[in-house]
C-alpha atoms as a PDB file:
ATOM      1  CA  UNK A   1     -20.459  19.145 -56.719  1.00  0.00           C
ATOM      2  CA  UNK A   2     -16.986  20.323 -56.859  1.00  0.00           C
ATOM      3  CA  UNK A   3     -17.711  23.632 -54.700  1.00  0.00           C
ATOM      4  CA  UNK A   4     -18.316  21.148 -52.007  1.00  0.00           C
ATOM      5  CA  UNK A   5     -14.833  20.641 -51.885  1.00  0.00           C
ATOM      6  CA  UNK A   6     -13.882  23.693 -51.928  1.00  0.00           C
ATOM      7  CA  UNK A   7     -11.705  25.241 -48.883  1.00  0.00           C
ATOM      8  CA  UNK A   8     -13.469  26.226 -45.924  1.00  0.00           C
ATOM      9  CA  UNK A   9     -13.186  29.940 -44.892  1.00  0.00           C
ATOM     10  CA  UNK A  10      -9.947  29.408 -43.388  1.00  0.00           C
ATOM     11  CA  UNK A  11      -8.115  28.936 -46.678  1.00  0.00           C
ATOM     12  CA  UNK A  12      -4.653  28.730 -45.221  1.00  0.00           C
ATOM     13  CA  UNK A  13      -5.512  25.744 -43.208  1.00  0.00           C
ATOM     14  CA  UNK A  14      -5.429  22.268 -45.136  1.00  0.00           C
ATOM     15  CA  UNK A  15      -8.496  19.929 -44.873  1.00  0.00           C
ATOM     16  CA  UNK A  16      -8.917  17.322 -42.482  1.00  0.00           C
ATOM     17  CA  UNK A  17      -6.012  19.296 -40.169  1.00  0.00           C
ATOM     18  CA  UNK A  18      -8.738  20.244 -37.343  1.00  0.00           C
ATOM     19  CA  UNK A  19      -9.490  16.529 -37.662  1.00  0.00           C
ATOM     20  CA  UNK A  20      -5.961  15.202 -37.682  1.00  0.00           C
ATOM     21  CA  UNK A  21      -4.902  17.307 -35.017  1.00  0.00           C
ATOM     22  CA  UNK A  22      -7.835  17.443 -32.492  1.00  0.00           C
ATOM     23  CA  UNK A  23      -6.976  13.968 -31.601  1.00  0.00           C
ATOM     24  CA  UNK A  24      -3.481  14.061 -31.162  1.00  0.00           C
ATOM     25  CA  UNK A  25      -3.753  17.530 -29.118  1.00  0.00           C
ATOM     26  CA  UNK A  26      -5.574  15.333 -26.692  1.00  0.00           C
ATOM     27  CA  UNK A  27      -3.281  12.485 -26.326  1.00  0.00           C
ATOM     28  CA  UNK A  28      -0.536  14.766 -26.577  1.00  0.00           C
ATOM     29  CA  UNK A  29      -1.566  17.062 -23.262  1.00  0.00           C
ATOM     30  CA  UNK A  30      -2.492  14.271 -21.447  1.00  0.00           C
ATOM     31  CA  UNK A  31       1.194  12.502 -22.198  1.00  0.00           C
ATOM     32  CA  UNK A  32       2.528  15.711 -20.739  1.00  0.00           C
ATOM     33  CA  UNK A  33       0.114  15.489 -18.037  1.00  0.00           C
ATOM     34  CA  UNK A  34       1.199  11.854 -16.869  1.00  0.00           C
ATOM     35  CA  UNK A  35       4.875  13.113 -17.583  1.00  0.00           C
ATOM     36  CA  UNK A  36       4.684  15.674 -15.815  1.00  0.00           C
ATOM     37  CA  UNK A  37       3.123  13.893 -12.490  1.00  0.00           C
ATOM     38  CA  UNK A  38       5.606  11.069 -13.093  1.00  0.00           C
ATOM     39  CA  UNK A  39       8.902  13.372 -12.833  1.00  0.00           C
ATOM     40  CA  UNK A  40       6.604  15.281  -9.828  1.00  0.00           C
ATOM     41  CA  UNK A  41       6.171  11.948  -7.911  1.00  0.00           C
ATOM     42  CA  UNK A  42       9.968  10.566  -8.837  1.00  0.00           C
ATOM     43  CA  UNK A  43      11.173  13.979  -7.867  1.00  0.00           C
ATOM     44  CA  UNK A  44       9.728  13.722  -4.766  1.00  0.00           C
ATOM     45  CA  UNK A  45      10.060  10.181  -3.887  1.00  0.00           C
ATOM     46  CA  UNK A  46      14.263  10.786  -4.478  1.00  0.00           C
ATOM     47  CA  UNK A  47      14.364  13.572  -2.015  1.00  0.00           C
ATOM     48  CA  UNK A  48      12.133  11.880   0.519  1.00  0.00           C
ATOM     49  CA  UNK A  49      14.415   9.014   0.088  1.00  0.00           C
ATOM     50  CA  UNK A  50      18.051  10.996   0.108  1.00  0.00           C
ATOM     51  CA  UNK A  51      16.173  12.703   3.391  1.00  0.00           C
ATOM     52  CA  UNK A  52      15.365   9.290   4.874  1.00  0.00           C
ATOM     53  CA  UNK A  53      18.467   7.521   3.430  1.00  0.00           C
ATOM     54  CA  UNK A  54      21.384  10.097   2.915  1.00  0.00           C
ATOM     55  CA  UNK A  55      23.811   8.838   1.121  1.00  0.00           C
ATOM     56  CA  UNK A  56      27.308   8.498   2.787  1.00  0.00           C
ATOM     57  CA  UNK A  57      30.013   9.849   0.624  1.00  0.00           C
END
């Protein structure tokens, strides 16, 4: 009974971390994702503006 919760071969890692952290990995890469393409498209939509519009002064 209490070999079943025993440490998996990978001693080092705690249990429940692949669980805890395969979740957040996700969420995590796709926040970078969206922040990523949301600086890409501001980025670009300032210099197409500054191009369009340059500012005087």
């Amino acid at each position: 009974m209490v070999r079943q919760f025993k440490p998996q071969p990978h001693a080092s890692v705690p249990p429940g971390f692949t669980t805890f952290t395969a979740t957040p990995l996700v969420t995590s890469r796709s926040q970078e994702i969206y922040a990523a393409v949301f600086s890409i498209s501001r980025f670009f939509r300032y210099s197409i503006t500054n191009q369009l519009f340059p500012k005087t002064g």
